[in-house]
N, C-alpha and C. Protein backbone atom coordinates (compact mmCIF):
# COMPACT_ATOMS: atom_id res chain seq x y z
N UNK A 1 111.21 82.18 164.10
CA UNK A 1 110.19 83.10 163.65
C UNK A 1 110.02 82.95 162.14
N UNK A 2 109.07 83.09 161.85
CA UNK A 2 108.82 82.88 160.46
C UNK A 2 109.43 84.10 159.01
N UNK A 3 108.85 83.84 158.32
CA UNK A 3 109.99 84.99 157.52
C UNK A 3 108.55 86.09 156.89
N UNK A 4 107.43 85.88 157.59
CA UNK A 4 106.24 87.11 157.24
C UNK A 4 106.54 88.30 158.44
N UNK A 5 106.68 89.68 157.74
CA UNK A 5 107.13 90.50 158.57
C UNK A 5 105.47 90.77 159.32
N UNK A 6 105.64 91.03 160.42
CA UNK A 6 105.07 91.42 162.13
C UNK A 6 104.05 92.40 161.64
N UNK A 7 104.41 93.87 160.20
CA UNK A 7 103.57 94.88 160.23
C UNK A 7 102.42 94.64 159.21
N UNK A 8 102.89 93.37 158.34
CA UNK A 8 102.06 93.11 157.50
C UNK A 8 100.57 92.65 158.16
N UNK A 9 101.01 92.10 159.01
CA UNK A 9 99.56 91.90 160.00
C UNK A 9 98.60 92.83 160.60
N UNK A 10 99.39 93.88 160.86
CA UNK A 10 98.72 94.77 161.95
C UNK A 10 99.58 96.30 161.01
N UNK A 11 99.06 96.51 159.75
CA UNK A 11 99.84 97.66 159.08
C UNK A 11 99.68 99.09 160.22
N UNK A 12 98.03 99.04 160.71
CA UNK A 12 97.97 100.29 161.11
C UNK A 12 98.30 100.76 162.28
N UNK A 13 99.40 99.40 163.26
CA UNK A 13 99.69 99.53 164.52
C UNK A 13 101.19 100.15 164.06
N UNK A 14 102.22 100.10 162.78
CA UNK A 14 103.00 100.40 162.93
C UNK A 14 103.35 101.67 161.90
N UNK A 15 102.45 101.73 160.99
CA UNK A 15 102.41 102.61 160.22
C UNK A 15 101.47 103.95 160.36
N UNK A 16 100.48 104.07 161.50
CA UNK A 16 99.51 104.73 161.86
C UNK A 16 98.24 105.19 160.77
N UNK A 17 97.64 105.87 161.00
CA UNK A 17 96.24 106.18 160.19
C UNK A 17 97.14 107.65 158.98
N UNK A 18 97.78 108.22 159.28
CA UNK A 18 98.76 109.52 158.23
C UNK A 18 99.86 109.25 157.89
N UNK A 19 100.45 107.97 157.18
CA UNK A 19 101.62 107.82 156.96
C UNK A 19 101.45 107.77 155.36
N UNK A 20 102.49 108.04 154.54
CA UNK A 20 102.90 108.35 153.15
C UNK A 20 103.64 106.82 152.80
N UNK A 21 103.20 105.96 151.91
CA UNK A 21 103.77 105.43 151.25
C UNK A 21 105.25 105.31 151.36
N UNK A 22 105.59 103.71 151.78
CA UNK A 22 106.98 103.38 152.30
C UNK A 22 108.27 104.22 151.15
N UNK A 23 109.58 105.27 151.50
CA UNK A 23 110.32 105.74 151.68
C UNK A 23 111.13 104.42 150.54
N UNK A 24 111.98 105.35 149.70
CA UNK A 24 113.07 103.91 149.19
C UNK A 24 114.01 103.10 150.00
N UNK A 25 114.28 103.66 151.40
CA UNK A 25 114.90 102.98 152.08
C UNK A 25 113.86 101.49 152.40
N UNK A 26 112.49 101.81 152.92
CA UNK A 26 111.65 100.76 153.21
C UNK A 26 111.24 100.96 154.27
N UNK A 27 111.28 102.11 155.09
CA UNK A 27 110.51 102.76 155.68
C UNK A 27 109.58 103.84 156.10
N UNK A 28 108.28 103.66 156.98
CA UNK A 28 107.12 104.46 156.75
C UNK A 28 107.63 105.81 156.80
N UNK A 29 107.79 106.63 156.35
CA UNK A 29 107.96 108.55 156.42
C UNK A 29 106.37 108.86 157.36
N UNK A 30 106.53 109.38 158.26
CA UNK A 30 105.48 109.69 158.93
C UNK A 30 105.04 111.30 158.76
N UNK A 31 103.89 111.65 158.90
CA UNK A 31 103.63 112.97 158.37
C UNK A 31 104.20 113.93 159.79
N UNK A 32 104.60 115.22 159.31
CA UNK A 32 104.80 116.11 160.39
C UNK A 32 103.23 116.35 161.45
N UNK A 33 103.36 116.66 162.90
CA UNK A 33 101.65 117.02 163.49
C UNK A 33 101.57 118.59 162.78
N UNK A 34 102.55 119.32 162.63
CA UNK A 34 101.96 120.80 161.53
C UNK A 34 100.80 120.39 160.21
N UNK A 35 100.98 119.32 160.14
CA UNK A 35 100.29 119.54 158.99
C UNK A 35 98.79 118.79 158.80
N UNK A 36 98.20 118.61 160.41
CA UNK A 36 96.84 118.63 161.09
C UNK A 36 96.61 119.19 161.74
N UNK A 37 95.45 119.83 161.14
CA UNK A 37 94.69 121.16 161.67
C UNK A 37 94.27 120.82 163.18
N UNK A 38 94.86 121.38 164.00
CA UNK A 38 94.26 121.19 165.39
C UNK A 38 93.14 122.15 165.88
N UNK A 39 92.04 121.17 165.98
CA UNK A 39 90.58 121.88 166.38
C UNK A 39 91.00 122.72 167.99
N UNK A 40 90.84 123.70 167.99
CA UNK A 40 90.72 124.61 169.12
C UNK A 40 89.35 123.73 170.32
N UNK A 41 89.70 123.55 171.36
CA UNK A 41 88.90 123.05 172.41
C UNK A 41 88.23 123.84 173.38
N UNK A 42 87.12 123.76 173.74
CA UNK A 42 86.54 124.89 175.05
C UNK A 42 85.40 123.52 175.97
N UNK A 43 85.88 124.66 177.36
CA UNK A 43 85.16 123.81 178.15
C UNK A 43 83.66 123.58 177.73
N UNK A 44 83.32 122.58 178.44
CA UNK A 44 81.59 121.85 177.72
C UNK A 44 80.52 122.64 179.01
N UNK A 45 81.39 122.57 180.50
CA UNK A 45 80.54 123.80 180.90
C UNK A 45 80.59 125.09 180.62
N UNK A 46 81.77 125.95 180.86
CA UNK A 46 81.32 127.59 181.00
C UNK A 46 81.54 127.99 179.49
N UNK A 47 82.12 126.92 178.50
CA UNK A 47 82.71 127.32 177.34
C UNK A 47 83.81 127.86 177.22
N UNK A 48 84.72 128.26 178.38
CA UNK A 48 85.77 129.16 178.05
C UNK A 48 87.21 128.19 177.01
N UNK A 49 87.15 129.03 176.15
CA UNK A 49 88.15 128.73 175.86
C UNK A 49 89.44 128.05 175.49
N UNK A 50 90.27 127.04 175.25
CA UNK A 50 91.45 126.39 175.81
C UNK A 50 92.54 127.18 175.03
N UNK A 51 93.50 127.36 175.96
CA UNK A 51 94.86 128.28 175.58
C UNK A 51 95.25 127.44 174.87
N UNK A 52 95.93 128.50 173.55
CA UNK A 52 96.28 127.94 172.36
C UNK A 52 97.62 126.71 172.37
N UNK A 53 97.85 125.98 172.69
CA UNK A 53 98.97 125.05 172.58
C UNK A 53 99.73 124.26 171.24
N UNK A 54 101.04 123.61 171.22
CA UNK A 54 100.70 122.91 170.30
C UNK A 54 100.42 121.49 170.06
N UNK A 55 100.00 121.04 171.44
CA UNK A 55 99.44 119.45 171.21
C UNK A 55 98.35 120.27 172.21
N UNK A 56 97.04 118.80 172.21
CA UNK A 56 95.80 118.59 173.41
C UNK A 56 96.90 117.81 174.67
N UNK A 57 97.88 117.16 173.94
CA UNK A 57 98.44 116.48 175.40
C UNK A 57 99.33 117.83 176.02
N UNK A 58 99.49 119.24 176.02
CA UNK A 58 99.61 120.26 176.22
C UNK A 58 98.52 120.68 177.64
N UNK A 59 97.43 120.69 177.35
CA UNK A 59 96.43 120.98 178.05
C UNK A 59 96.27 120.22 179.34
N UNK A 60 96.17 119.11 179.07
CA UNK A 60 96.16 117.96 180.48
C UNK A 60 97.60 118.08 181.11
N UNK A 61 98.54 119.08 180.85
CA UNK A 61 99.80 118.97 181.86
C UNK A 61 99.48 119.94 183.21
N UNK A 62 100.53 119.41 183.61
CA UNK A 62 99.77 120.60 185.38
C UNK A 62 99.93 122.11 185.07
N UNK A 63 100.28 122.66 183.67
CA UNK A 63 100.81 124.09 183.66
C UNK A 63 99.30 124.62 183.18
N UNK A 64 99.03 123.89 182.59
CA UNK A 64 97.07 124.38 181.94
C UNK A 64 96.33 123.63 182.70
N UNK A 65 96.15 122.57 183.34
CA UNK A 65 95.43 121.72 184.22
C UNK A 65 94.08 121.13 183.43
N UNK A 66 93.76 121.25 181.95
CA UNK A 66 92.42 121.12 181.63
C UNK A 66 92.13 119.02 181.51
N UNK A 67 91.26 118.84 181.94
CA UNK A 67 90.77 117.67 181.99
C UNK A 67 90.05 117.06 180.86
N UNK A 68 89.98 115.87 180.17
CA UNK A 68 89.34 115.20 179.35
C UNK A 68 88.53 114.14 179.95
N UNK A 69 87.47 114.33 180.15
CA UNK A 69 86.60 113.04 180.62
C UNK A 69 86.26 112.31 179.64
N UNK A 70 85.59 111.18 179.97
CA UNK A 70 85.12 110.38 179.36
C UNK A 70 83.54 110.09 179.74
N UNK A 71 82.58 109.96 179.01
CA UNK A 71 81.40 109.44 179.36
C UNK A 71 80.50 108.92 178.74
N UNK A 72 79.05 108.56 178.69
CA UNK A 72 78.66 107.86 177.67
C UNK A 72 77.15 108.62 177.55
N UNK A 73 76.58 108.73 176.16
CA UNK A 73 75.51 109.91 176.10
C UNK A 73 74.13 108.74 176.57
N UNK A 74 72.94 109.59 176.04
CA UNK A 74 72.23 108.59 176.32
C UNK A 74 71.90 106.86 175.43
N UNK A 75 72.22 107.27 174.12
CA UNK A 75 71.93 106.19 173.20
C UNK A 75 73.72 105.20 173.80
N UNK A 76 74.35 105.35 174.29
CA UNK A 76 75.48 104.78 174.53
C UNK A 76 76.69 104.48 173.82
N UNK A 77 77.04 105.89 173.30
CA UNK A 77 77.88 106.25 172.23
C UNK A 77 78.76 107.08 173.52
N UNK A 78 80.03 106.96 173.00
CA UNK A 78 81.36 107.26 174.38
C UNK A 78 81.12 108.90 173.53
N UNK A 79 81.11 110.08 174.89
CA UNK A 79 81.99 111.75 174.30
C UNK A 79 82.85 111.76 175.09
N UNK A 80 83.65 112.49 174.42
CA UNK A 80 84.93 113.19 175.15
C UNK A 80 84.74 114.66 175.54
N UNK A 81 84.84 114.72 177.04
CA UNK A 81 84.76 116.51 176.96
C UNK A 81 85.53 117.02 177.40
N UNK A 82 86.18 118.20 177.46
CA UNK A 82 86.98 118.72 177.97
C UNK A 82 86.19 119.41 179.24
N UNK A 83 87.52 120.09 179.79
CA UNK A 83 86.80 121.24 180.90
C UNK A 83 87.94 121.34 181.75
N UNK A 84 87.59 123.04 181.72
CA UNK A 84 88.77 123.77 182.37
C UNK A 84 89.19 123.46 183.55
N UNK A 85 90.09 123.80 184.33
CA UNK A 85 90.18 123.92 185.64
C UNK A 85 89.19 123.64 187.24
N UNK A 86 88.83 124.79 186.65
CA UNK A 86 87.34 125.14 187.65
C UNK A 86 86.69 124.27 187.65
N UNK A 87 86.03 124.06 186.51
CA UNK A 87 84.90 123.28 186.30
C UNK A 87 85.06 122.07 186.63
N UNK A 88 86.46 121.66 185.76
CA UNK A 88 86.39 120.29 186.47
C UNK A 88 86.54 119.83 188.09
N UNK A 89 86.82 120.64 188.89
CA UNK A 89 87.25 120.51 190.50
C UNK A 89 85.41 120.40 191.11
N UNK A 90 84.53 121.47 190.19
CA UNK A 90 83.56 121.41 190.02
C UNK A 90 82.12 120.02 189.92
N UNK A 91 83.09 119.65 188.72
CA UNK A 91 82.58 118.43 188.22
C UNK A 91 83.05 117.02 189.14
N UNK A 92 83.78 117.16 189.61
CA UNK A 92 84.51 115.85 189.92
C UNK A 92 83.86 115.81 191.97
N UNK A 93 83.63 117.07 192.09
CA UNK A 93 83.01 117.22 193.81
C UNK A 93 81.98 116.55 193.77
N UNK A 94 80.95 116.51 192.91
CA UNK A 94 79.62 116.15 191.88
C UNK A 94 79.24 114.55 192.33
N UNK A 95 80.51 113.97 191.71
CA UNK A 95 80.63 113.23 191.31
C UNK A 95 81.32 112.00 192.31
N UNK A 96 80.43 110.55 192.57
CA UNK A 96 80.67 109.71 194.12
C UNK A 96 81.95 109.24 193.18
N UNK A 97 83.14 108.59 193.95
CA UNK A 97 84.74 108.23 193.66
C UNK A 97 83.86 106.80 193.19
């Protein structure tokens, strides 16, 4: 293997998009998730709500059940939407497999 380190290539696969300037040891210090503001989410149909958690990967567990789809608008730009429970059992009946 050569002697060019692996992250110099690909900084933002190992250092991510919020990391602080390499540590005197020589490694990345990564930021705490407290200290990004997490946007509050509500369903895109009825609007309700999403219970306050402290991750979105919180929400998609089976204890909140909320769903993130994926789809594409009309100009063909990808959204992400959420949607509760309901809606999505809703949405997904809708919708051919």
């Amino acid at each position: 293997m050569s002697s060019t380190r692996r992250d110099s290539f690909y900084p933002e696969m190992f250092d991510g998009p919020r990391s602080s300037p390499p540590a005197e040891s020589g490694y990345t210090v990564r930021e705490s998730p407290e200290s990004e503001p997490r946007v509050a989410q509500q369903c895109v149909d009825c609007g309700a709500p999403a219970p306050k958690t402290e991750t979105n990967y919180t929400l998609i567990s089976s204890r909140y059940g909320w769903r993130l789809t994926r789809t594409a608008d009309a100009n063909g730009r990808r959204l992400m939407e959420w949607r509760c429970p309901s809606c999505y059992t809703r949405y997904r009946a809708k919708r051919p497999f």
